[in-house]
PDB file of N, CA and C in Angstrom:
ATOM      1  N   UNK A   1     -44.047  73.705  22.355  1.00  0.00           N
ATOM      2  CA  UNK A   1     -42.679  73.541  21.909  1.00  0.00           C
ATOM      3  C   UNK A   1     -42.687  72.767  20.586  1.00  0.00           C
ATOM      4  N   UNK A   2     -41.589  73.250  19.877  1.00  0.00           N
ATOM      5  CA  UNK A   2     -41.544  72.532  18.265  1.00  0.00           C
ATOM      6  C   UNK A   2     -40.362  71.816  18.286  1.00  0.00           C
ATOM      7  N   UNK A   3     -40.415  70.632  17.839  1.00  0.00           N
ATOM      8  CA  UNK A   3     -39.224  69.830  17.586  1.00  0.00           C
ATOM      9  C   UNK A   3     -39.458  69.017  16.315  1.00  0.00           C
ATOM     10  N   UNK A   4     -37.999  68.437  15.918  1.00  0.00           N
ATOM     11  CA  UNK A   4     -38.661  68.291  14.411  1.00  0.00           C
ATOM     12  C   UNK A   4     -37.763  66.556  13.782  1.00  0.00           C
ATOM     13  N   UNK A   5     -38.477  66.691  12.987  1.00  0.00           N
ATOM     14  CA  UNK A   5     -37.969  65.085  12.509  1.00  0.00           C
ATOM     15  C   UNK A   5     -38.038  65.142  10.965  1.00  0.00           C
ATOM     16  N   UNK A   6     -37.112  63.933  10.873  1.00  0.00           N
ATOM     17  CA  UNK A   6     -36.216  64.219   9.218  1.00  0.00           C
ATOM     18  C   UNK A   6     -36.870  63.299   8.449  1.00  0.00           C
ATOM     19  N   UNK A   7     -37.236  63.569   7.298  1.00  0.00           N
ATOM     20  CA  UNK A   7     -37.679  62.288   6.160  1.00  0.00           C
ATOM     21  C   UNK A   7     -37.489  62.150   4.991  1.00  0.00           C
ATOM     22  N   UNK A   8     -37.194  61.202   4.079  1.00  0.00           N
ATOM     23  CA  UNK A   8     -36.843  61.961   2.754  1.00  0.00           C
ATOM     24  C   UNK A   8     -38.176  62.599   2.090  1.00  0.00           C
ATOM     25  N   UNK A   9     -37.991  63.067   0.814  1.00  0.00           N
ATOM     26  CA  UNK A   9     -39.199  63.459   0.310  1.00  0.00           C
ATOM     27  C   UNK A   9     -40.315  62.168   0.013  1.00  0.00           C
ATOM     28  N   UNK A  10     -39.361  61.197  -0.334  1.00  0.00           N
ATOM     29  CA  UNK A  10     -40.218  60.090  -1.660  1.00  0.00           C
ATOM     30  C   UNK A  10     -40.767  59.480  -0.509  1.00  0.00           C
ATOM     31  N   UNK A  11     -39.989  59.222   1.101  1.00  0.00           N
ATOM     32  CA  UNK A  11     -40.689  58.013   1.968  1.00  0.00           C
ATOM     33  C   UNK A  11     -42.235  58.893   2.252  1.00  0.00           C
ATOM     34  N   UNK A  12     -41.750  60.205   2.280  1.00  0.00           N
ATOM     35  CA  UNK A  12     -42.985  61.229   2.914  1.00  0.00           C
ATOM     36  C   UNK A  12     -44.074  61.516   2.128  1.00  0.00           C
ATOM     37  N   UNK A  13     -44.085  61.063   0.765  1.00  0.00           N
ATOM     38  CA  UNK A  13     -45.045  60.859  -0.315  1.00  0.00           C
ATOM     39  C   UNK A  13     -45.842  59.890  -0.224  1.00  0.00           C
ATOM     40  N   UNK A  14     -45.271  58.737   0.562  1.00  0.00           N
ATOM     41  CA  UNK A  14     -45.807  57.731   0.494  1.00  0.00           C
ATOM     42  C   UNK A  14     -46.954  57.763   1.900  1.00  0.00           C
ATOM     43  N   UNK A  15     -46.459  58.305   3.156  1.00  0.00           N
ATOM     44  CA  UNK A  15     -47.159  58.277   4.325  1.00  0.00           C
ATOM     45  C   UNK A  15     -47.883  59.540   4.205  1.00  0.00           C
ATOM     46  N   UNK A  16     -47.689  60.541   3.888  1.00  0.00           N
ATOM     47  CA  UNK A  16     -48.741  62.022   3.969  1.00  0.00           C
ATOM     48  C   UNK A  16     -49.683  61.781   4.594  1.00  0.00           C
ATOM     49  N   UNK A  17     -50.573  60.778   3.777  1.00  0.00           N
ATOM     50  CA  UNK A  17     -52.427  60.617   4.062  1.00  0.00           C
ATOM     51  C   UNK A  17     -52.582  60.037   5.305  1.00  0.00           C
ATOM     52  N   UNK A  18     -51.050  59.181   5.981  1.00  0.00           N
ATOM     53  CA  UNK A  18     -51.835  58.361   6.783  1.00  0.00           C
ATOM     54  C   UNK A  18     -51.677  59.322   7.783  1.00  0.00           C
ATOM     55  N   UNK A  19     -52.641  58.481   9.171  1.00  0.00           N
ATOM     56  CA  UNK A  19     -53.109  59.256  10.628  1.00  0.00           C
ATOM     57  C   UNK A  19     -51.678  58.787  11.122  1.00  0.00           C
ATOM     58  N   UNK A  20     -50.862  57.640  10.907  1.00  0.00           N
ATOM     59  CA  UNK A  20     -49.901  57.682  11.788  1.00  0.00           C
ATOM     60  C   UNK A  20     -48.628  57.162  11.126  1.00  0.00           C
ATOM     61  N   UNK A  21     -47.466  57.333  11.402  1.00  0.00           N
ATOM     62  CA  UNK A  21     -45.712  57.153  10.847  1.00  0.00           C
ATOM     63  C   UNK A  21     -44.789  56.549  11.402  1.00  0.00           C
ATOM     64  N   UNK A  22     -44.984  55.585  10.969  1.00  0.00           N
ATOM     65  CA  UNK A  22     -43.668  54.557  12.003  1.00  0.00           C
ATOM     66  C   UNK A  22     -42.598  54.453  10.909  1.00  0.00           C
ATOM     67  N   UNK A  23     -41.245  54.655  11.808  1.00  0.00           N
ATOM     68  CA  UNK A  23     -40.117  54.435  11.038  1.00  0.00           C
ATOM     69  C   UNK A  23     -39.335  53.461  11.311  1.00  0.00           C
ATOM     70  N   UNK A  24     -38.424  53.055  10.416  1.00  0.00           N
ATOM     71  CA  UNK A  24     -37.471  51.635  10.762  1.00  0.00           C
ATOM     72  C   UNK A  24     -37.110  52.038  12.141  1.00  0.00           C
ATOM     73  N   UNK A  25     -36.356  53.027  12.734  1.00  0.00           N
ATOM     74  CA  UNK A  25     -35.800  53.326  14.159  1.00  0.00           C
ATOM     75  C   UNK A  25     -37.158  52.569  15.335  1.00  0.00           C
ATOM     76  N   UNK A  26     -38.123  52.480  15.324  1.00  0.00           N
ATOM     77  CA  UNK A  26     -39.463  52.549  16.025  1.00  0.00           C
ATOM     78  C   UNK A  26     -39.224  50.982  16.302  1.00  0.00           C
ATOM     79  N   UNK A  27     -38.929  50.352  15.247  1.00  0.00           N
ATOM     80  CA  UNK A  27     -39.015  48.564  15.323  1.00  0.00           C
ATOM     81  C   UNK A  27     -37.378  48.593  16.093  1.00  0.00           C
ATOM     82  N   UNK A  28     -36.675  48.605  15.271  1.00  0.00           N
ATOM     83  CA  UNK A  28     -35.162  48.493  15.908  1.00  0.00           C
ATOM     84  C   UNK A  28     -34.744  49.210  17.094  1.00  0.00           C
ATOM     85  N   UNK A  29     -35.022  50.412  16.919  1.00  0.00           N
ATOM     86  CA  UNK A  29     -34.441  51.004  18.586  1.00  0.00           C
ATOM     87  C   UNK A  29     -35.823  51.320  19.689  1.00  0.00           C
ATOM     88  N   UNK A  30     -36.999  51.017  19.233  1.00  0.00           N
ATOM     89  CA  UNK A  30     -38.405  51.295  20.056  1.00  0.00           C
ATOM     90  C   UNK A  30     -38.706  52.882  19.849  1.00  0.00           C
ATOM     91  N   UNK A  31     -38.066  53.581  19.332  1.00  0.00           N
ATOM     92  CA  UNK A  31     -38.455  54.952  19.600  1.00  0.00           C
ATOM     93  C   UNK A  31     -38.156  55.979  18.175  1.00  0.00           C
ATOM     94  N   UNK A  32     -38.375  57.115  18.114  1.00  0.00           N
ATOM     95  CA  UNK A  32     -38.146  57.679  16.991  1.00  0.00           C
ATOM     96  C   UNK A  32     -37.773  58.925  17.167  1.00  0.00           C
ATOM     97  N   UNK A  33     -36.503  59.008  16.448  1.00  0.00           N
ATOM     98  CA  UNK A  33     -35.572  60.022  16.435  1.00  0.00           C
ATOM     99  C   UNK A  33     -36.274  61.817  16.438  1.00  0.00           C
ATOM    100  N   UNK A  34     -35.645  62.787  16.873  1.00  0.00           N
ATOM    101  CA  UNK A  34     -36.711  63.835  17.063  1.00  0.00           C
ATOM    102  C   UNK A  34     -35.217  64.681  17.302  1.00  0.00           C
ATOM    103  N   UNK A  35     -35.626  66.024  17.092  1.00  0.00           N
ATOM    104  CA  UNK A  35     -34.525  67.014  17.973  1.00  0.00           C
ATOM    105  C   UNK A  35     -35.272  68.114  17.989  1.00  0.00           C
ATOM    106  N   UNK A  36     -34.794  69.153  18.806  1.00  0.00           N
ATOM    107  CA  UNK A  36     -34.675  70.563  18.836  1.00  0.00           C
ATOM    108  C   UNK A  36     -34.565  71.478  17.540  1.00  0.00           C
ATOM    109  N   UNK A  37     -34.822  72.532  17.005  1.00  0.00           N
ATOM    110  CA  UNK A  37     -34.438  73.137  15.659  1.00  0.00           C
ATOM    111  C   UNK A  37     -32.805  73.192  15.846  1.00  0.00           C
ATOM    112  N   UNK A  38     -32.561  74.073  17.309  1.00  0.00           N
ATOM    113  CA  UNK A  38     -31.163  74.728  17.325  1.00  0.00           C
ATOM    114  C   UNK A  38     -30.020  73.588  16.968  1.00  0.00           C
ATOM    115  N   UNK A  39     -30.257  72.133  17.608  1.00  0.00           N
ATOM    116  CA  UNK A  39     -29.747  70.924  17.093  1.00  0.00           C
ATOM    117  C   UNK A  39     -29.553  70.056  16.026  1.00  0.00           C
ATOM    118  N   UNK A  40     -30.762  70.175  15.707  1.00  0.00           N
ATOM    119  CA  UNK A  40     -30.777  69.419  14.680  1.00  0.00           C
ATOM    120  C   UNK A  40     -29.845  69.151  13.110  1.00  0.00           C
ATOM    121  N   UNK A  41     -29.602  70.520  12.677  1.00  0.00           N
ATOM    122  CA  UNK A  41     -28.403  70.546  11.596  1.00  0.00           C
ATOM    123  C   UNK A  41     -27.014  70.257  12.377  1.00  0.00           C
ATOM    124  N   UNK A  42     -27.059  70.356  13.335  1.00  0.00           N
ATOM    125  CA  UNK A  42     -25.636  70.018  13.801  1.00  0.00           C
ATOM    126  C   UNK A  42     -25.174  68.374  13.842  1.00  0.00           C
ATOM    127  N   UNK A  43     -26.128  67.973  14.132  1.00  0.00           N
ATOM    128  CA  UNK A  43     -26.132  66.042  13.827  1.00  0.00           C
ATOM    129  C   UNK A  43     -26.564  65.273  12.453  1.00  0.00           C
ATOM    130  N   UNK A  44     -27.485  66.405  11.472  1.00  0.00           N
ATOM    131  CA  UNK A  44     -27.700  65.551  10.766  1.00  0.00           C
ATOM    132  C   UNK A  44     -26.284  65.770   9.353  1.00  0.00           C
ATOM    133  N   UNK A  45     -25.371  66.282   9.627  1.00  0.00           N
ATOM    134  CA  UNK A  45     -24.057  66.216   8.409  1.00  0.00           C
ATOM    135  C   UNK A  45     -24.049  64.666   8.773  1.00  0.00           C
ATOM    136  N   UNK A  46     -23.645  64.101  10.624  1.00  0.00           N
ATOM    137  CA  UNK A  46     -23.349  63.259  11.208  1.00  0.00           C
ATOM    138  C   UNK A  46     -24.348  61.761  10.300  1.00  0.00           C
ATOM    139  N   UNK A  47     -25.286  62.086  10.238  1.00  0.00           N
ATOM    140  CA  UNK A  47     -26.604  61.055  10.135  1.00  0.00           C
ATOM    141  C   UNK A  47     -26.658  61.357   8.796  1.00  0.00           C
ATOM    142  N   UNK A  48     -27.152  62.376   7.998  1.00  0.00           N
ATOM    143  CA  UNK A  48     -27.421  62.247   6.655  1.00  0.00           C
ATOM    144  C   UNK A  48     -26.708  62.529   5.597  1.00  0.00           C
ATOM    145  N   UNK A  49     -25.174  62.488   6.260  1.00  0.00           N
ATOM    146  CA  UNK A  49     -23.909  63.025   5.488  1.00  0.00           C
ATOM    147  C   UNK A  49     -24.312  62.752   3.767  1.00  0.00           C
ATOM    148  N   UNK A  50     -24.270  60.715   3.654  1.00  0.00           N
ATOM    149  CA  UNK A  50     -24.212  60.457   2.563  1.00  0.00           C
ATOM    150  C   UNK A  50     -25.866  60.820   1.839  1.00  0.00           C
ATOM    151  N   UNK A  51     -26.402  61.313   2.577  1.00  0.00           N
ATOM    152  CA  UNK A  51     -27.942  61.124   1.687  1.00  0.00           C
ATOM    153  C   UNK A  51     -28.134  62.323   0.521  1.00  0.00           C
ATOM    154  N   UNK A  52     -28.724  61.400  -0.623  1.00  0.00           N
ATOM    155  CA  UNK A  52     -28.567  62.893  -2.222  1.00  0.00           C
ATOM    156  C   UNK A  52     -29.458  62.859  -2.206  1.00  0.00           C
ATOM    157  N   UNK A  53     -30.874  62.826  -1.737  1.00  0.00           N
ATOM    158  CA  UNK A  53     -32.494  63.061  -2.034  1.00  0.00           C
ATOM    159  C   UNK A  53     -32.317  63.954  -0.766  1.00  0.00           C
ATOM    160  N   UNK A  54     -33.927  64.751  -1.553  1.00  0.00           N
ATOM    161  CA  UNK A  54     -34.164  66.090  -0.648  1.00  0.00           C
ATOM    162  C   UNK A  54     -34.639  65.341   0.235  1.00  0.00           C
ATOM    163  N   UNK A  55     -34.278  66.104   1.533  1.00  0.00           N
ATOM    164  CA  UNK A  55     -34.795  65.392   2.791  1.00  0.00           C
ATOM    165  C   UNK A  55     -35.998  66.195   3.336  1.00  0.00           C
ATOM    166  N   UNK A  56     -36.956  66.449   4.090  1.00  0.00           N
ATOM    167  CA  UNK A  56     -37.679  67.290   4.947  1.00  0.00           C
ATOM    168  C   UNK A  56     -37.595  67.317   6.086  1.00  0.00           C
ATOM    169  N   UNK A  57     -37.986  68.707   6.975  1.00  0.00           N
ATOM    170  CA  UNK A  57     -37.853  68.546   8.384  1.00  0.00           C
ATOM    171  C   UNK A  57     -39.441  68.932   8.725  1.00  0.00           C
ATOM    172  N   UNK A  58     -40.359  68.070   9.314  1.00  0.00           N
ATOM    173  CA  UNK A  58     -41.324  67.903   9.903  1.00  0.00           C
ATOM    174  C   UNK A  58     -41.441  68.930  11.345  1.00  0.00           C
ATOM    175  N   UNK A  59     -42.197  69.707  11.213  1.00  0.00           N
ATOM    176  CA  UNK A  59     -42.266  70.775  12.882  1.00  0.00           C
ATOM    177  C   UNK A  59     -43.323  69.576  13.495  1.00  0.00           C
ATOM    178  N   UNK A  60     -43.113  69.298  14.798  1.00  0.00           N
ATOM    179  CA  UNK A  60     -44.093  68.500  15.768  1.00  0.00           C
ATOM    180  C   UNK A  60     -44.468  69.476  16.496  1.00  0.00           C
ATOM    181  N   UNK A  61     -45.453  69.817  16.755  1.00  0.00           N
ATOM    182  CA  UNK A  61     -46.055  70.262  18.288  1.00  0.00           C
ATOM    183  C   UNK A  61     -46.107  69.540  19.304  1.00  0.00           C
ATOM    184  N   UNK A  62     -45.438  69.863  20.191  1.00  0.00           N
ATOM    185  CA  UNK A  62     -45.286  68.525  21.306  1.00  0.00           C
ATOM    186  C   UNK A  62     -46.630  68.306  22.144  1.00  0.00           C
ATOM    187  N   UNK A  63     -47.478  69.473  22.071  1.00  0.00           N
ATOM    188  CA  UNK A  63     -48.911  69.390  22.662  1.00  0.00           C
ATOM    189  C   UNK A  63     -49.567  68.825  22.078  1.00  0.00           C
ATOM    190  N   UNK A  64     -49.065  68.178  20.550  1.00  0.00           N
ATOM    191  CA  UNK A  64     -50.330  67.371  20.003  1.00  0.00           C
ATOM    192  C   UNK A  64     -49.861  66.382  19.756  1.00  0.00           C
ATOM    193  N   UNK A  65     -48.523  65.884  20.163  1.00  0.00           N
ATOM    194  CA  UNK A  65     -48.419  64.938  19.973  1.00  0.00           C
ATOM    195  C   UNK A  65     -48.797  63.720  20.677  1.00  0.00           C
ATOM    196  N   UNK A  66     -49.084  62.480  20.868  1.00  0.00           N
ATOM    197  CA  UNK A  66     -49.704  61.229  21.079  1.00  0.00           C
ATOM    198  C   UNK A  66     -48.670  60.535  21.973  1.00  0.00           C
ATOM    199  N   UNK A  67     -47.580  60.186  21.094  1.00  0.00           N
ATOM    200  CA  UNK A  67     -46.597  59.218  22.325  1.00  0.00           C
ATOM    201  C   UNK A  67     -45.915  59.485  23.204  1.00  0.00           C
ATOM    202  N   UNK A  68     -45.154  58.603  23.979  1.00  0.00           N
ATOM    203  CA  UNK A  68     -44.595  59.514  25.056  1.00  0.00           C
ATOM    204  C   UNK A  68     -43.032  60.111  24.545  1.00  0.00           C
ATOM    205  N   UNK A  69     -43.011  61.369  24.568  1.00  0.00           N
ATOM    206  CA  UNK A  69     -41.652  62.051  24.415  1.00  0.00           C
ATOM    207  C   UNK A  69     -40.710  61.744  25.926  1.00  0.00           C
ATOM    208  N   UNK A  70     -39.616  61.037  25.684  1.00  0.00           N
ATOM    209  CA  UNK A  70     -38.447  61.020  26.405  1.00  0.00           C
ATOM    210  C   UNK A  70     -36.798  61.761  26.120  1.00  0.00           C
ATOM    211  N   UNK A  71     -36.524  62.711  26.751  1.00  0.00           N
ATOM    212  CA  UNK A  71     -35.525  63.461  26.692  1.00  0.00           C
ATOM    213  C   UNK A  71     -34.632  62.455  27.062  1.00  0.00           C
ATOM    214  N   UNK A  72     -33.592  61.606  26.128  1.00  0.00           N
ATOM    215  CA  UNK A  72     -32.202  60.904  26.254  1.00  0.00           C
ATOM    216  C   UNK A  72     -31.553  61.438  25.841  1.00  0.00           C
ATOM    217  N   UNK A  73     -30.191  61.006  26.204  1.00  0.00           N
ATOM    218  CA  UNK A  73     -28.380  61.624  26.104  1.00  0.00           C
ATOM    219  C   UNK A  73     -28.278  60.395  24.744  1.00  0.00           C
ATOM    220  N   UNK A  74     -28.127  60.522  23.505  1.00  0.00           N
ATOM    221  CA  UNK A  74     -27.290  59.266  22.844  1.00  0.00           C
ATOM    222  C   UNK A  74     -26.007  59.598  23.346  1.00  0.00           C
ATOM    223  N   UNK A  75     -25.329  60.077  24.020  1.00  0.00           N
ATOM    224  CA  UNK A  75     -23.825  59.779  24.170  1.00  0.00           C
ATOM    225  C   UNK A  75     -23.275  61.141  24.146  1.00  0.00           C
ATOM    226  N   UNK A  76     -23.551  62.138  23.339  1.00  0.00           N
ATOM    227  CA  UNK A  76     -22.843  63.393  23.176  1.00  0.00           C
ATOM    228  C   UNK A  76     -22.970  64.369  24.218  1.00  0.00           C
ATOM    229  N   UNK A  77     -24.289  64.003  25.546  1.00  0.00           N
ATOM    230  CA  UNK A  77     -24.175  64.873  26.227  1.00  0.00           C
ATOM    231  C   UNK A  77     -25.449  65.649  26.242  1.00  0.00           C
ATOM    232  N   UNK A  78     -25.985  65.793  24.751  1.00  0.00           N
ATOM    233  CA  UNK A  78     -27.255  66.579  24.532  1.00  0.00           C
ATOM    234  C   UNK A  78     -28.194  65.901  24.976  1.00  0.00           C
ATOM    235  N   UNK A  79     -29.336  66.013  25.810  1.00  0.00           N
ATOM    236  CA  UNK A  79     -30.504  65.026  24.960  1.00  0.00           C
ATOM    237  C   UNK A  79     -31.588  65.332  24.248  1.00  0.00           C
ATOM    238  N   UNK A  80     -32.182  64.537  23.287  1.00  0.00           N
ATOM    239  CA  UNK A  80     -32.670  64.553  21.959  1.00  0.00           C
ATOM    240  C   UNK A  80     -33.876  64.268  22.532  1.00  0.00           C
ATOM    241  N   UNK A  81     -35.397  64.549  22.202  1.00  0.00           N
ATOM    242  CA  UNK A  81     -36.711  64.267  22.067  1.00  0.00           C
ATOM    243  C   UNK A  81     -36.460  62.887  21.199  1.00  0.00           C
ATOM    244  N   UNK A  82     -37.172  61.547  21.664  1.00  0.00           N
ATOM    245  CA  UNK A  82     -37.197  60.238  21.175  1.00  0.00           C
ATOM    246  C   UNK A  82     -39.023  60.021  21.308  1.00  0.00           C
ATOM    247  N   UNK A  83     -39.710  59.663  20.468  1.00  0.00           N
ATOM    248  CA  UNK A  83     -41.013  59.275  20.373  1.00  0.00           C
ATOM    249  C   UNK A  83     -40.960  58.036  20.756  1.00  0.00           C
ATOM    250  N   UNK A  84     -41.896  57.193  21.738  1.00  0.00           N
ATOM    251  CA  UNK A  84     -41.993  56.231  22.222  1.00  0.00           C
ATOM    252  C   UNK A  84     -43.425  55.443  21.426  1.00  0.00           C
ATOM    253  N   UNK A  85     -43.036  55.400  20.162  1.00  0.00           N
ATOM    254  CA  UNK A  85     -44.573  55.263  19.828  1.00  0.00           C
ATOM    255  C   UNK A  85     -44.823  56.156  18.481  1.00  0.00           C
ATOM    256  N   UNK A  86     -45.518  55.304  17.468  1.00  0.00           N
ATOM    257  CA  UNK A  86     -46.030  56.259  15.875  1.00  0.00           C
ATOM    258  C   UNK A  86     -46.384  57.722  16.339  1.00  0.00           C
ATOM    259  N   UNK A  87     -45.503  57.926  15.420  1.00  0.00           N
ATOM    260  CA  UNK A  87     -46.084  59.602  15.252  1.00  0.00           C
ATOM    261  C   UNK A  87     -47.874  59.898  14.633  1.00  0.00           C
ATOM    262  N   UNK A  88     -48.546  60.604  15.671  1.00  0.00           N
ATOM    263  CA  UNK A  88     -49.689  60.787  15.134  1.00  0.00           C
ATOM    264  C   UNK A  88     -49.532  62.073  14.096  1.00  0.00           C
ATOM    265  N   UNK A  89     -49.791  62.257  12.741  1.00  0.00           N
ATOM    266  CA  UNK A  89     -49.252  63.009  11.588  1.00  0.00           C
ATOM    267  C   UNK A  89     -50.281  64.231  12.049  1.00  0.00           C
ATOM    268  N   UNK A  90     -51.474  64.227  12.827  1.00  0.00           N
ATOM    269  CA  UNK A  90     -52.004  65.403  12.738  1.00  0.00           C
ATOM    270  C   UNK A  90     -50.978  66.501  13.759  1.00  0.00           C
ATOM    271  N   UNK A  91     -50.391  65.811  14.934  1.00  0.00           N
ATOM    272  CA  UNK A  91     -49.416  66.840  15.590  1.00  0.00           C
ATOM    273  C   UNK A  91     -48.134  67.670  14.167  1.00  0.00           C
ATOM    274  N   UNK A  92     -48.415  67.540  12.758  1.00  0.00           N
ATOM    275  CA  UNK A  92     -46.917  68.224  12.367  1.00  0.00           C
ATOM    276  C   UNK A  92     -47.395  69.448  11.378  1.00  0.00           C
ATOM    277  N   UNK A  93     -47.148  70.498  12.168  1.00  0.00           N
ATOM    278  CA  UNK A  93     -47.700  71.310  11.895  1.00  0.00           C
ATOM    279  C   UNK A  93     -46.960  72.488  10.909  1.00  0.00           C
ATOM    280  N   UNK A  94     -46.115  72.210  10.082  1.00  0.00           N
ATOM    281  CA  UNK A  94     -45.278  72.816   8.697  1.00  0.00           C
ATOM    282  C   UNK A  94     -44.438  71.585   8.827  1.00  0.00           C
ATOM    283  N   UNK A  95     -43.970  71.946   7.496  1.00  0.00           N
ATOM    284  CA  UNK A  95     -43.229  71.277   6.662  1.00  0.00           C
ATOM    285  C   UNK A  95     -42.031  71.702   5.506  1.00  0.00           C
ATOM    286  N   UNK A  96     -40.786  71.693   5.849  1.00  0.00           N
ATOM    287  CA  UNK A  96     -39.831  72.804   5.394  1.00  0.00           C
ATOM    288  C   UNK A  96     -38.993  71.701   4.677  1.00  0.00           C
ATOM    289  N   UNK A  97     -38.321  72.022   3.466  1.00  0.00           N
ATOM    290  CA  UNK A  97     -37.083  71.589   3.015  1.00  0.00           C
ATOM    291  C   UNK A  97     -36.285  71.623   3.801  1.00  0.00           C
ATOM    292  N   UNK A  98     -35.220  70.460   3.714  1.00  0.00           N
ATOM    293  CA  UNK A  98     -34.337  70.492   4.719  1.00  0.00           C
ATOM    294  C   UNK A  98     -32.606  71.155   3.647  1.00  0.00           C
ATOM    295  N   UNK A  99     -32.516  72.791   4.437  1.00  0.00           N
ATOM    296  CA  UNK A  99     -31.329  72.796   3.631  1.00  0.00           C
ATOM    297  C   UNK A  99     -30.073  72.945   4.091  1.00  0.00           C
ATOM    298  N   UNK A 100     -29.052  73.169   2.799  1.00  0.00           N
ATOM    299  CA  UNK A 100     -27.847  72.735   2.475  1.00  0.00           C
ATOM    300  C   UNK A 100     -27.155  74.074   2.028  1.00  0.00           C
ATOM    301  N   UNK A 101     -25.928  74.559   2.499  1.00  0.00           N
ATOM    302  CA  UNK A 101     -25.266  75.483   2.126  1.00  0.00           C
ATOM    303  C   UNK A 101     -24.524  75.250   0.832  1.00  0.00           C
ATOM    304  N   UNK A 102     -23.875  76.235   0.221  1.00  0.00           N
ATOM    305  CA  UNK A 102     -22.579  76.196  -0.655  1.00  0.00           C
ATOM    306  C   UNK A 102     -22.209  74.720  -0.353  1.00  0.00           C
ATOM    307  N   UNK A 103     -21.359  74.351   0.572  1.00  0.00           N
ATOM    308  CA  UNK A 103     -20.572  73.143   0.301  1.00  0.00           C
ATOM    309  C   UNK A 103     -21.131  71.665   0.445  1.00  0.00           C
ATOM    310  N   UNK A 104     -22.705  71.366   0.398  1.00  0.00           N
ATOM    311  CA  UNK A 104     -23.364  70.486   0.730  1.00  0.00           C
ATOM    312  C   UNK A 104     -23.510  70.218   2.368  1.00  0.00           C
ATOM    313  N   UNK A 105     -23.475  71.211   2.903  1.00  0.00           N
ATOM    314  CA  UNK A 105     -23.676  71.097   4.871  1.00  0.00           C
ATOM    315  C   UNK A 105     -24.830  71.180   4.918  1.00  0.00           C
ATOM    316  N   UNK A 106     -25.576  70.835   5.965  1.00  0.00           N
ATOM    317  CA  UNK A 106     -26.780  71.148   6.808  1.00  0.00           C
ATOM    318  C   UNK A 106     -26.790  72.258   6.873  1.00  0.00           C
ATOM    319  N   UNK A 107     -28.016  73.150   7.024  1.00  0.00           N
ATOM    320  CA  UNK A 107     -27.848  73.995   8.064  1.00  0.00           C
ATOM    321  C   UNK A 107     -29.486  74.734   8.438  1.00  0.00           C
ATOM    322  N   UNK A 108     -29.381  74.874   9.834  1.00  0.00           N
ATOM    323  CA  UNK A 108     -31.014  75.568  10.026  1.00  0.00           C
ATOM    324  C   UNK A 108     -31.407  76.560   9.058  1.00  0.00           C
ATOM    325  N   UNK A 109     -32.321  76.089   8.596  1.00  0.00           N
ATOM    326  CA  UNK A 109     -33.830  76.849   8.122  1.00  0.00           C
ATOM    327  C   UNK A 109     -33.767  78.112   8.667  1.00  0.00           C
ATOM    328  N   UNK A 110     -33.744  79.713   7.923  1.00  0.00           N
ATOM    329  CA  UNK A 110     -33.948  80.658   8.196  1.00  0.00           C
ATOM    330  C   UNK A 110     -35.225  80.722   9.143  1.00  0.00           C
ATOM    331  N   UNK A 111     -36.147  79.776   9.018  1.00  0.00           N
ATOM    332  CA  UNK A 111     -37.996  79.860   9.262  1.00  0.00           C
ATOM    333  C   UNK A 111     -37.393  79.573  10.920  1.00  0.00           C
ATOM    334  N   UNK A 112     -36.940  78.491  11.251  1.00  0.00           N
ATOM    335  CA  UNK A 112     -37.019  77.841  12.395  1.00  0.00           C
ATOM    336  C   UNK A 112     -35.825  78.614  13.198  1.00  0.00           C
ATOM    337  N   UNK A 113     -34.903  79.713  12.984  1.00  0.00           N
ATOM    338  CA  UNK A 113     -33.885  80.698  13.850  1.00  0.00           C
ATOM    339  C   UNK A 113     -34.792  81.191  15.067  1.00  0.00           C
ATOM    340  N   UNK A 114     -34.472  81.154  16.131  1.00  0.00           N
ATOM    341  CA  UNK A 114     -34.773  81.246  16.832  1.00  0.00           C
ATOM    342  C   UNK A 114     -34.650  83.009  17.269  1.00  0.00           C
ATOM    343  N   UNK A 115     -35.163  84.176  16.838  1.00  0.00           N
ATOM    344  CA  UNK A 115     -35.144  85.029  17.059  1.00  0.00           C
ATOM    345  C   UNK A 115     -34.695  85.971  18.481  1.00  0.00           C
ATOM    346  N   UNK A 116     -34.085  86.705  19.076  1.00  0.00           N
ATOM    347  CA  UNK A 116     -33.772  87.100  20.520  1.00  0.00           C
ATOM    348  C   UNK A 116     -34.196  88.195  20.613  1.00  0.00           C
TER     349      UNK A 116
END
């Protein structure tokens, strides 16, 4: 299973090389933010409304990943994949621009549509 996590470009320049990625959320809330593809543009207008740098969306393989994944509700009902623990960088297996329609919205990645 692929689930994916958001970064800007410039923080993700800086960590690339390393084996592992801790984010401010990791110290402050213990865990690190994660979603589903089908989800994910739907929360981040919510979360990255104000942000003007290109952002990226990181694919995880959840089979390679290292910490423990916990499925929580923040409140809306959904629950979200939360990393309990640094992301080990060898589980992320592509790496996509995160884009933006006509009116500056989110919206899923043609790559990550879930085909039927």
């Amino acid at each position: 299973m692929i689930i994916l996590h958001c970064v800007s470009e410039k923080v993700w320049q800086t960590v690339a090389d390393k084996t592992y990625y801790e984010t401010p959320s990791l110290t402050s809330e213990g865990f690190i933010h994660c979603s589903e593809p089908e989800h994910f543009h739907k929360v981040a207008d919510y979360v990255f409304k104000d942000v003007k740098e290109q952002l990226l969306l990181l694919c995880l393989d959840t089979t390679l990943l290292e910490p423990e994944i916990r499925w929580e509700d923040g409140g809306s009902g959904t629950l979200y994949p939360h990393l309990y623990g640094a992301l080990n960088t060898n589980a992320i297996i592509k790496i996509f621009p995160f884009l933006r329609d006509e009116n500056g919205a989110f919206m899923l990645n043609p790559e990550l549509e879930v085909k039927s």
